[in-house]
PDB file of N, CA and C in Angstrom:
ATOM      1  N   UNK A   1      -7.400 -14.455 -88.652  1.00  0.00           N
ATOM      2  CA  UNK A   1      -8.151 -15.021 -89.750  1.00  0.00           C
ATOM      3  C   UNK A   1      -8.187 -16.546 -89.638  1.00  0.00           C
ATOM      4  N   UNK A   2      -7.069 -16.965 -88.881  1.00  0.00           N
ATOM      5  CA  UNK A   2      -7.077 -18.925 -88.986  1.00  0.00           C
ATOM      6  C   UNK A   2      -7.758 -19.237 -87.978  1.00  0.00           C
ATOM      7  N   UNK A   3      -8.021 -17.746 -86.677  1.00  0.00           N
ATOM      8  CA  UNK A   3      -9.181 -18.734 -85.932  1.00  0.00           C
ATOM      9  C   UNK A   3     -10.283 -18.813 -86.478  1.00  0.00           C
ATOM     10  N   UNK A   4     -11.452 -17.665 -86.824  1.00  0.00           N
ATOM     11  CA  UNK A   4     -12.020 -17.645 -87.525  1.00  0.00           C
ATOM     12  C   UNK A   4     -12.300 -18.410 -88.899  1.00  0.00           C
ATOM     13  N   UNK A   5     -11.576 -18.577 -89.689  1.00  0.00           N
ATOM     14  CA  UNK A   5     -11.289 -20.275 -90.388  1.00  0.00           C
ATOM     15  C   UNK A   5     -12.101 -21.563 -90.111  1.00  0.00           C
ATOM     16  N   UNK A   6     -10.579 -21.787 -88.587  1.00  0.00           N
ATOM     17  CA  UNK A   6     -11.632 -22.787 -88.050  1.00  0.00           C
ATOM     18  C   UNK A   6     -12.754 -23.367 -87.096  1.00  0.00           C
ATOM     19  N   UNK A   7     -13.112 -22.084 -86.547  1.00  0.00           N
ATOM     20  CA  UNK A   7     -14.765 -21.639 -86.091  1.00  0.00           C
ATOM     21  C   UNK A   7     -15.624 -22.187 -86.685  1.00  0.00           C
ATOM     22  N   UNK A   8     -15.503 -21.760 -88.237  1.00  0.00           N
ATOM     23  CA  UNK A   8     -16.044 -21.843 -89.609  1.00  0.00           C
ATOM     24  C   UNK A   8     -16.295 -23.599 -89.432  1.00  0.00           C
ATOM     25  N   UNK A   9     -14.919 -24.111 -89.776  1.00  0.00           N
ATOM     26  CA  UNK A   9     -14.969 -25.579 -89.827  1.00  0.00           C
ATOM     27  C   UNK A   9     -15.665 -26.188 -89.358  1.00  0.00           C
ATOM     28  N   UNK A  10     -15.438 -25.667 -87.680  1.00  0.00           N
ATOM     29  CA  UNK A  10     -15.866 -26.734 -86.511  1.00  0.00           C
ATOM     30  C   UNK A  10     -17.673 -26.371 -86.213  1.00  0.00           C
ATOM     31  N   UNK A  11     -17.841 -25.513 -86.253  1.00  0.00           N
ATOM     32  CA  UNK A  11     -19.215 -25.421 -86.172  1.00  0.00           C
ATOM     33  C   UNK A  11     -20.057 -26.371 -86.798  1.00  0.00           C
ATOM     34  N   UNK A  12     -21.437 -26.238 -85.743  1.00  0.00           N
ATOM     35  CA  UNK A  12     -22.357 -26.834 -86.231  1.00  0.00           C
ATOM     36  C   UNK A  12     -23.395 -26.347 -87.647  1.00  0.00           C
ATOM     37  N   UNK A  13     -23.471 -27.274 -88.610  1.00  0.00           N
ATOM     38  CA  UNK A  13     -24.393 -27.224 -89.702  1.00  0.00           C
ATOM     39  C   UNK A  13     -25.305 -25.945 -89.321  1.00  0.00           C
ATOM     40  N   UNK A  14     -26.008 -26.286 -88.483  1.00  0.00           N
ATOM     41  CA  UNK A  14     -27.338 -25.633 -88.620  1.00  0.00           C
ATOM     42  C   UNK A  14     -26.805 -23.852 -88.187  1.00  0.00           C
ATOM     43  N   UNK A  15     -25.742 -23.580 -87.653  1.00  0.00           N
ATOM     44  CA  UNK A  15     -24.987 -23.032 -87.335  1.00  0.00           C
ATOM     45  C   UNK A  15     -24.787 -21.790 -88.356  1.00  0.00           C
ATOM     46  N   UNK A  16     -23.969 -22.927 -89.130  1.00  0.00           N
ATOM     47  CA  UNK A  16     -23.493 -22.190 -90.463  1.00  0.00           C
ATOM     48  C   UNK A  16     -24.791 -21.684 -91.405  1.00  0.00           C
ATOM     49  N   UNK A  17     -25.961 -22.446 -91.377  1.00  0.00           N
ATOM     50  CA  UNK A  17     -27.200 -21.839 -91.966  1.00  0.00           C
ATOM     51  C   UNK A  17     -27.373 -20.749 -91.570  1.00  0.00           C
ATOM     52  N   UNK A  18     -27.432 -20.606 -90.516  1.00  0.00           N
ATOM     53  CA  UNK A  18     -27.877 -19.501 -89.498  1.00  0.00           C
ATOM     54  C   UNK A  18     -26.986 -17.908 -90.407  1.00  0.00           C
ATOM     55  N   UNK A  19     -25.623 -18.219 -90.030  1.00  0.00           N
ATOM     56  CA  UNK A  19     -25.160 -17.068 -90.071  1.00  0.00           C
ATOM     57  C   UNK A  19     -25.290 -17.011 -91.918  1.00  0.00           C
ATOM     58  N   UNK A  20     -24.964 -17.937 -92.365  1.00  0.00           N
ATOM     59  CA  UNK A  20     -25.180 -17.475 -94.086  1.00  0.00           C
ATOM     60  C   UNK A  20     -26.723 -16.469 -94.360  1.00  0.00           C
ATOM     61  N   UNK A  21     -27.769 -17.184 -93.592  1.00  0.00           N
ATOM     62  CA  UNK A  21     -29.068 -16.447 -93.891  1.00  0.00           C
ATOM     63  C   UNK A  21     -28.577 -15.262 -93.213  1.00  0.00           C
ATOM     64  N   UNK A  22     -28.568 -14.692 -92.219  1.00  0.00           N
ATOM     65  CA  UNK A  22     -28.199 -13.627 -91.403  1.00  0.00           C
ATOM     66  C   UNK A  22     -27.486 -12.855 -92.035  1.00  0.00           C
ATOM     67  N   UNK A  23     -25.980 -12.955 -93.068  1.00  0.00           N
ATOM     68  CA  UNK A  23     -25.201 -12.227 -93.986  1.00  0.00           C
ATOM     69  C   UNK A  23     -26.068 -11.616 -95.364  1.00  0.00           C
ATOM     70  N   UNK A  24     -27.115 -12.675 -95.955  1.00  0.00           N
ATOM     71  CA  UNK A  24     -27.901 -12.396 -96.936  1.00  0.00           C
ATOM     72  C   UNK A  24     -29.274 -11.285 -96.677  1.00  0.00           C
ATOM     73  N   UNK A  25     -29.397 -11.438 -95.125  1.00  0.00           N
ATOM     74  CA  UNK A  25     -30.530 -10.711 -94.673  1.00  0.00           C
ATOM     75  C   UNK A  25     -29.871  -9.043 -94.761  1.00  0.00           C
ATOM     76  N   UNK A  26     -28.917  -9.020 -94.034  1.00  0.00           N
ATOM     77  CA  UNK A  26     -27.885  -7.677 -93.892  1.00  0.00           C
ATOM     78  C   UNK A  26     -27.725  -7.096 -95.307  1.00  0.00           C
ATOM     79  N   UNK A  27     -27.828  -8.022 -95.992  1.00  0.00           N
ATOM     80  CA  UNK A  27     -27.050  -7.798 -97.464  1.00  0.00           C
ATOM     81  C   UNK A  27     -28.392  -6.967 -98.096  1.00  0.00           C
ATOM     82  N   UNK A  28     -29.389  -7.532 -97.957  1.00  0.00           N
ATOM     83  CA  UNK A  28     -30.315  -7.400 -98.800  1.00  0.00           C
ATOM     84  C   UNK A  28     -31.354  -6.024 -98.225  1.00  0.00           C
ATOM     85  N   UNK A  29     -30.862  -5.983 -96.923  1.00  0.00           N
ATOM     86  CA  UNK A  29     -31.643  -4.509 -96.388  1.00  0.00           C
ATOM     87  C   UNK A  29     -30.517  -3.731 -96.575  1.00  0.00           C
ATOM     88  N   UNK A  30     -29.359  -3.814 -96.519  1.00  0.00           N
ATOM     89  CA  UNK A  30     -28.064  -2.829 -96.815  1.00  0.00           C
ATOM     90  C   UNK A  30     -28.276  -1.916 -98.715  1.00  0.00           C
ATOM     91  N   UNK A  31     -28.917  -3.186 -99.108  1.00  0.00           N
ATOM     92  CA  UNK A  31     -28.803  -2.668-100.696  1.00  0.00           C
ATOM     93  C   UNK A  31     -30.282  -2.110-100.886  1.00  0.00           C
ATOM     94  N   UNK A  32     -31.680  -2.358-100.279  1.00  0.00           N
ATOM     95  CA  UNK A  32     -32.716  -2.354-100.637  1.00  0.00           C
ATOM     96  C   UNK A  32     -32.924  -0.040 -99.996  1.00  0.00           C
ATOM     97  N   UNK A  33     -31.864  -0.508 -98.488  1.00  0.00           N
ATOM     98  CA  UNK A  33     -31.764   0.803 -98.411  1.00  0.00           C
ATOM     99  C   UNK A  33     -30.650   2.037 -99.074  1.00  0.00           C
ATOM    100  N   UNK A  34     -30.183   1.912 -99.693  1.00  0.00           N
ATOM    101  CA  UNK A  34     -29.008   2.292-100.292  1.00  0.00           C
ATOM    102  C   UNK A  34     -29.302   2.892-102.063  1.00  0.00           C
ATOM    103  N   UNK A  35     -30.248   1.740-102.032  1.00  0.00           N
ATOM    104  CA  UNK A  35     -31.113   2.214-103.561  1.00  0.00           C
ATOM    105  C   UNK A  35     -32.285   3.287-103.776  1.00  0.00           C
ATOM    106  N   UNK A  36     -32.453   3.229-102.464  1.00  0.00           N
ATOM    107  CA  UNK A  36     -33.730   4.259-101.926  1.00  0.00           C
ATOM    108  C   UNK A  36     -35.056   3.556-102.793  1.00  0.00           C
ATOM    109  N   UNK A  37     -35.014   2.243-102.644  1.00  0.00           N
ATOM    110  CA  UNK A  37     -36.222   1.439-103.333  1.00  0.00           C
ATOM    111  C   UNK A  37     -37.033   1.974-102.285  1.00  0.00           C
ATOM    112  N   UNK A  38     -37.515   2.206-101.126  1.00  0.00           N
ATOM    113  CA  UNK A  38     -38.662   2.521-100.163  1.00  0.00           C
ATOM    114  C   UNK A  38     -39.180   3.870-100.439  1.00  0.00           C
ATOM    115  N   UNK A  39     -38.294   4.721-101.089  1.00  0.00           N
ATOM    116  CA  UNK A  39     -38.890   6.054-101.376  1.00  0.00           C
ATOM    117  C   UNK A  39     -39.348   6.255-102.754  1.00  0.00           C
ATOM    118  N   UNK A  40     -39.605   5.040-103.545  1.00  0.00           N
ATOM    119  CA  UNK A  40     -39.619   5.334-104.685  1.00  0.00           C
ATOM    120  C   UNK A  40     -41.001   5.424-104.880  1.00  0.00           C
ATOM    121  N   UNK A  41     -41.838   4.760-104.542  1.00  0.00           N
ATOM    122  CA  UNK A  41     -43.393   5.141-104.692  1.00  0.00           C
ATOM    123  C   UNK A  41     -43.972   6.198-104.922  1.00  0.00           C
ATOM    124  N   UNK A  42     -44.461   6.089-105.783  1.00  0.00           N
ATOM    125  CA  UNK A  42     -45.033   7.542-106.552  1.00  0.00           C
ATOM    126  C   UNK A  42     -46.774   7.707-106.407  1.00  0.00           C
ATOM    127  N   UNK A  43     -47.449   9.220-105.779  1.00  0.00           N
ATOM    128  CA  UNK A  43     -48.446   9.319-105.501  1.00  0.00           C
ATOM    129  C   UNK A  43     -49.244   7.868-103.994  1.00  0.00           C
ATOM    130  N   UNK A  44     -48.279   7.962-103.209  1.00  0.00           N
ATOM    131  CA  UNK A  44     -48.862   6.698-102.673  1.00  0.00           C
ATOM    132  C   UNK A  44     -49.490   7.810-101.297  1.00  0.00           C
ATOM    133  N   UNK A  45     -50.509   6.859-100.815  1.00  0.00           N
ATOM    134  CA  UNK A  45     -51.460   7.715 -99.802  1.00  0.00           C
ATOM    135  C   UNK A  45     -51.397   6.888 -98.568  1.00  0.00           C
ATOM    136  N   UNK A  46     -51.577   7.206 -97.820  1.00  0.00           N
ATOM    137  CA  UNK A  46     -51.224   6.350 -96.520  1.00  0.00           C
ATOM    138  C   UNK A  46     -53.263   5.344 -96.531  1.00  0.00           C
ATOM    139  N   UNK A  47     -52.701   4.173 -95.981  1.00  0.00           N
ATOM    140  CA  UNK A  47     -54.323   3.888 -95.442  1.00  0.00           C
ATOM    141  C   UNK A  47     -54.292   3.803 -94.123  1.00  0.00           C
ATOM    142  N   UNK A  48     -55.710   4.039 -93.561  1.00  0.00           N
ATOM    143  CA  UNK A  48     -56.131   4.068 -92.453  1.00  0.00           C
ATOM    144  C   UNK A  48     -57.059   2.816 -92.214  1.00  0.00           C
ATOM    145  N   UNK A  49     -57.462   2.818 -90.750  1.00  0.00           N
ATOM    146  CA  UNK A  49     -58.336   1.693 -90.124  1.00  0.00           C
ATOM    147  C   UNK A  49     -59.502   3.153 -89.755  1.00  0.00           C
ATOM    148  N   UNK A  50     -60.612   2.823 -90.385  1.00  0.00           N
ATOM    149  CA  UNK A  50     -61.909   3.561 -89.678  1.00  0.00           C
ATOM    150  C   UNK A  50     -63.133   2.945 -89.515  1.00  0.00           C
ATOM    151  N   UNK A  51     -63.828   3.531 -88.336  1.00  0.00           N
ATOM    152  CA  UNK A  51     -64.835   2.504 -87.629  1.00  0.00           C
ATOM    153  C   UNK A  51     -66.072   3.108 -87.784  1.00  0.00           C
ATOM    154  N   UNK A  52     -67.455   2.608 -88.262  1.00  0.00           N
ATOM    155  CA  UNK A  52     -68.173   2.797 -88.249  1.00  0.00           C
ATOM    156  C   UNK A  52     -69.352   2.338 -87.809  1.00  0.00           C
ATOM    157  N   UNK A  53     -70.250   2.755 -87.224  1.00  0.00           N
ATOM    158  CA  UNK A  53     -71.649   2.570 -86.572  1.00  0.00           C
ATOM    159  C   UNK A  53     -72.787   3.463 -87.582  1.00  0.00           C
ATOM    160  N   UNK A  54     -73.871   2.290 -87.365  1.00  0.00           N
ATOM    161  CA  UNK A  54     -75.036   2.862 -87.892  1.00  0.00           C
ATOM    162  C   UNK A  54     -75.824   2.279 -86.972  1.00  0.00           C
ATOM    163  N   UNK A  55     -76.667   3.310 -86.056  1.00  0.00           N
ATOM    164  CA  UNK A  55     -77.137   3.385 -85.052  1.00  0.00           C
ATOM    165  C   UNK A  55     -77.319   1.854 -84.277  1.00  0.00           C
ATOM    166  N   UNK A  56     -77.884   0.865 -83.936  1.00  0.00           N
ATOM    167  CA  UNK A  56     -77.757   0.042 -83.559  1.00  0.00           C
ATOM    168  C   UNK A  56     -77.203  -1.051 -83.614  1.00  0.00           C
ATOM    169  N   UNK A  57     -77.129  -1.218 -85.325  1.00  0.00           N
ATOM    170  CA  UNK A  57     -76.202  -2.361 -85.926  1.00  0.00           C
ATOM    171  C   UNK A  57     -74.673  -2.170 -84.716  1.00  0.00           C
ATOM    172  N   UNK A  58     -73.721  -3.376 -85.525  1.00  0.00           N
ATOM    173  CA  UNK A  58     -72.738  -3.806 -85.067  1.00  0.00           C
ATOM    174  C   UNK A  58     -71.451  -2.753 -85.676  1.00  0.00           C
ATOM    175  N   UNK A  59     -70.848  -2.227 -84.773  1.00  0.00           N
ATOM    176  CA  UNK A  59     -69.454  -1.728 -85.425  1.00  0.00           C
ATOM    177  C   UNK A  59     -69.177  -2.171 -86.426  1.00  0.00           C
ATOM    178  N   UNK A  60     -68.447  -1.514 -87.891  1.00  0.00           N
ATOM    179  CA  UNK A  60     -67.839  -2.096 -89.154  1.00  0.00           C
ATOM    180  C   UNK A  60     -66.262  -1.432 -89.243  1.00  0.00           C
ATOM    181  N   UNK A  61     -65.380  -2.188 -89.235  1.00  0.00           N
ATOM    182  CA  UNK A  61     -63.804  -1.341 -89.557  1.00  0.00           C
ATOM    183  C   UNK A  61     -63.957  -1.351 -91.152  1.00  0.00           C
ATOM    184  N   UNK A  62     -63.533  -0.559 -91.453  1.00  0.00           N
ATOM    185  CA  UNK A  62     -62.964  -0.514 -92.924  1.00  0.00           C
ATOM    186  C   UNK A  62     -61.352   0.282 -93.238  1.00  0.00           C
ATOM    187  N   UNK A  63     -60.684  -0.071 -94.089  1.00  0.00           N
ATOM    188  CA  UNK A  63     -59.056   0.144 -94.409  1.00  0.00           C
ATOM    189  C   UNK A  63     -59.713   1.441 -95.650  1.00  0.00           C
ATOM    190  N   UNK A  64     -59.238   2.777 -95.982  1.00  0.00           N
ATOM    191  CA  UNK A  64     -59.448   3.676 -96.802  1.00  0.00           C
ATOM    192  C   UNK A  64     -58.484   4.811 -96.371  1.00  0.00           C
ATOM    193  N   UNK A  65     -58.251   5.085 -97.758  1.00  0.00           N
ATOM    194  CA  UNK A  65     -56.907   6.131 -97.598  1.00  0.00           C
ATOM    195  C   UNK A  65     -57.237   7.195 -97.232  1.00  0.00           C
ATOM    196  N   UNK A  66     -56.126   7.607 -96.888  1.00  0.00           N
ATOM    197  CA  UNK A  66     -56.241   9.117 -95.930  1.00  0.00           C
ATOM    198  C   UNK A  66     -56.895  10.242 -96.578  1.00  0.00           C
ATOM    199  N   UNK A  67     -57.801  10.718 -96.058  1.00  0.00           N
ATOM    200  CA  UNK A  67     -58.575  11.847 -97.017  1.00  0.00           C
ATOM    201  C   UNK A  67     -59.199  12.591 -95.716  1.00  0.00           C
ATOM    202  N   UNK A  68     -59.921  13.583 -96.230  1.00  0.00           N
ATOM    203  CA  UNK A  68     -60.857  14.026 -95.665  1.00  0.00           C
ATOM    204  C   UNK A  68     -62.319  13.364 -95.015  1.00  0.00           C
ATOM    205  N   UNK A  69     -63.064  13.690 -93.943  1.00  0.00           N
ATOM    206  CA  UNK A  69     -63.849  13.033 -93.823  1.00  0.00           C
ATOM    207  C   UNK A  69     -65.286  12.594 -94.410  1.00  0.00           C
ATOM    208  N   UNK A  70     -65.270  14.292 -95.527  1.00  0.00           N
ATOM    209  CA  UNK A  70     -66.273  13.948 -96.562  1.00  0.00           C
ATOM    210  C   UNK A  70     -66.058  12.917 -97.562  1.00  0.00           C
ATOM    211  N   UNK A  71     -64.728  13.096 -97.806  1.00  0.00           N
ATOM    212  CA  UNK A  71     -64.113  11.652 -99.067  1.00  0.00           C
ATOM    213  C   UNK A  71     -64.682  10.160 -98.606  1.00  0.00           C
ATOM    214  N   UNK A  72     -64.048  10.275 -97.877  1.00  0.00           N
ATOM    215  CA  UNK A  72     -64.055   8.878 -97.154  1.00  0.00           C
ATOM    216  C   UNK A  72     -65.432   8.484 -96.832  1.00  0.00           C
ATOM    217  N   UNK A  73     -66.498   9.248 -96.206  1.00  0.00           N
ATOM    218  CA  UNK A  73     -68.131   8.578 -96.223  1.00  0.00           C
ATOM    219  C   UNK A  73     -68.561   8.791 -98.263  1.00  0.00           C
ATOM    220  N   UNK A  74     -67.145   9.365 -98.797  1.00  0.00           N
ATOM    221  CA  UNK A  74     -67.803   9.191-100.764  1.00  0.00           C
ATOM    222  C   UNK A  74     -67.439   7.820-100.916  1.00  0.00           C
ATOM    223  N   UNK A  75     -65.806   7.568-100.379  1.00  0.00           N
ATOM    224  CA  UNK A  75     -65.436   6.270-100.741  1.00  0.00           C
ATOM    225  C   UNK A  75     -65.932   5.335-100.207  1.00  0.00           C
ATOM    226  N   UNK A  76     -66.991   5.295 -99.110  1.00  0.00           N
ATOM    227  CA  UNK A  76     -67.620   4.127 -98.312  1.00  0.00           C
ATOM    228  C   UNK A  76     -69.115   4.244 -99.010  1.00  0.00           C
ATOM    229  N   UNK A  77     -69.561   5.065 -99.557  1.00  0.00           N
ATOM    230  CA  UNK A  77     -70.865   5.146-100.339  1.00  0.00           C
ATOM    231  C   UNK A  77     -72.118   5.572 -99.148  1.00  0.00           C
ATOM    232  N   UNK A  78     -71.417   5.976 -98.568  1.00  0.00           N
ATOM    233  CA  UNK A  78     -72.190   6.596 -97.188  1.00  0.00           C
ATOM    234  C   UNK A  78     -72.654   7.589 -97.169  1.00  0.00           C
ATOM    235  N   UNK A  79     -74.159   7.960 -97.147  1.00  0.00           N
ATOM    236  CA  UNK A  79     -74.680   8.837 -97.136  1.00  0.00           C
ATOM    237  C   UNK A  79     -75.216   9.362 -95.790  1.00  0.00           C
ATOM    238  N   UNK A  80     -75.420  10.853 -95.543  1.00  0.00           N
ATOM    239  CA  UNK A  80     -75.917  11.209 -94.084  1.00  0.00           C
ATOM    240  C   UNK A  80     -76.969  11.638 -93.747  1.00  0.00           C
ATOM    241  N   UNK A  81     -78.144  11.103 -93.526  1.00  0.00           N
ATOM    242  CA  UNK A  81     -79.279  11.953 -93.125  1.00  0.00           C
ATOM    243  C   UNK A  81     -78.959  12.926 -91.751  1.00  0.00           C
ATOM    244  N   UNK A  82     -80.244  14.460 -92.093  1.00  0.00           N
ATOM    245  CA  UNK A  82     -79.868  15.631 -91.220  1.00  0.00           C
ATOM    246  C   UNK A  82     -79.912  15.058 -89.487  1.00  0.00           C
ATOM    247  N   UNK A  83     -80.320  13.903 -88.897  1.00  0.00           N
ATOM    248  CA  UNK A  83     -80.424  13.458 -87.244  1.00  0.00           C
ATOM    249  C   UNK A  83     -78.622  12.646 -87.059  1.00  0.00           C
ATOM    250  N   UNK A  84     -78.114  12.199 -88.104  1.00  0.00           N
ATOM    251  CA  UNK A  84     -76.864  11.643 -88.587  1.00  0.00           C
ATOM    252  C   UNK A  84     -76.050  12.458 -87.684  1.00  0.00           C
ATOM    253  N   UNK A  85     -75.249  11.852 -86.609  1.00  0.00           N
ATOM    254  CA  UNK A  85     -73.959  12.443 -86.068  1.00  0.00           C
ATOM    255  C   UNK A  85     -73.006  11.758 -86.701  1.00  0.00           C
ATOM    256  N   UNK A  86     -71.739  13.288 -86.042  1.00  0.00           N
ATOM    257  CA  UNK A  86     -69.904  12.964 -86.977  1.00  0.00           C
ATOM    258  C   UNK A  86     -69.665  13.370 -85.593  1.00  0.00           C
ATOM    259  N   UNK A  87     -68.772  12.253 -84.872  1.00  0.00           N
ATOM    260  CA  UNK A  87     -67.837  12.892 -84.095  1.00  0.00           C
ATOM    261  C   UNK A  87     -66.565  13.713 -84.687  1.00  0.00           C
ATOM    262  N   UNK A  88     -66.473  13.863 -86.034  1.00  0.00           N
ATOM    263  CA  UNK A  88     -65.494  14.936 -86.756  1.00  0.00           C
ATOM    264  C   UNK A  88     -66.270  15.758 -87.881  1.00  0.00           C
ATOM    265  N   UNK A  89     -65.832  17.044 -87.985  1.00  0.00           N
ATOM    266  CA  UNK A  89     -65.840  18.019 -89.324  1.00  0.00           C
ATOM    267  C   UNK A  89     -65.854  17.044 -90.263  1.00  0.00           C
ATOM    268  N   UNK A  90     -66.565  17.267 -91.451  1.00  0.00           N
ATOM    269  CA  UNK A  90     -66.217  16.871 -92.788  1.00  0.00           C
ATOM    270  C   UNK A  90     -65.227  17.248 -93.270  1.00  0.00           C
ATOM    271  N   UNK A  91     -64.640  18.526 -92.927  1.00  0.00           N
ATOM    272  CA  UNK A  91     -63.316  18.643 -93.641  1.00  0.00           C
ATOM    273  C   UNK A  91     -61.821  18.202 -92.798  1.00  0.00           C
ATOM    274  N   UNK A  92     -62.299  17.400 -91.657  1.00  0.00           N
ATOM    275  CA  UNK A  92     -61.215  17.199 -90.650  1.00  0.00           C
ATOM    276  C   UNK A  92     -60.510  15.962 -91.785  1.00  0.00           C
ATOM    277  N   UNK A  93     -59.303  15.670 -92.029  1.00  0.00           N
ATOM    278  CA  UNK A  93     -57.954  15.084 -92.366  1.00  0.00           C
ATOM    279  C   UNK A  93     -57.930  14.050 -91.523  1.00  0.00           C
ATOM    280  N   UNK A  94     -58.432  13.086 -91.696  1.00  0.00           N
ATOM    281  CA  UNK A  94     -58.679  11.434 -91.128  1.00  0.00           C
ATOM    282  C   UNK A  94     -56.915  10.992 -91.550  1.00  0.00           C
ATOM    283  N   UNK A  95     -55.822  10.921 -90.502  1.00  0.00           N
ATOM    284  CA  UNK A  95     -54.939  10.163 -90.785  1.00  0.00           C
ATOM    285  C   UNK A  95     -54.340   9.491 -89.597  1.00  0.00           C
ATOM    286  N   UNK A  96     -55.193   8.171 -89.122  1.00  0.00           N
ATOM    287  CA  UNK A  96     -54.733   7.404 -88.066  1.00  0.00           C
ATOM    288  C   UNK A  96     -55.079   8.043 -86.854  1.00  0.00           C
TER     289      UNK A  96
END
């Protein structure tokens, strides 16, 4: 314990920052997991990255939660005329 002590002492400042942040970092994922704060979210849906083309225009990404593929052209306000390709089912489960 008295080397450690004076480790403590002799060290450099920026040193001692170091490991104080580093003890508070440990501290604070030790308790954040322990509380099960990450599982607490209620009804949460994953989001996705999905890409869209309309025939010549430019690619568009858009972020929209995981649904089905009919949802998701509801939640983009996207409508399909009958010449309209899906490289997926409408009922295919869009998750990543």
């Amino acid at each position: 314990m008295k080397k450690i002590k004076e480790a403590v002492i002799n060290a450099d400042p920026c040193m001692k920052g170091l490991v104080v942040v580093m003890i508070a970092y440990v501290g604070i994922v030790a308790t954040t997991l322990n509380t099960g704060a990450t599982n607490q979210i209620d009804n949460y849906v994953e989001t996705i990255d999905v890409k869209v083309q309309d025939g010549e225009q430019a690619q568009k990404d858009y972020l929209v939660r995981q649904a089905a593929v009919s949802n998701v052209l509801d939640d983009l306000e996207i409508s399909l005329n009958p010449q309209d390709l899906l490289n997926q089912d409408l009922n295919y489960v869009v998750n990543g």
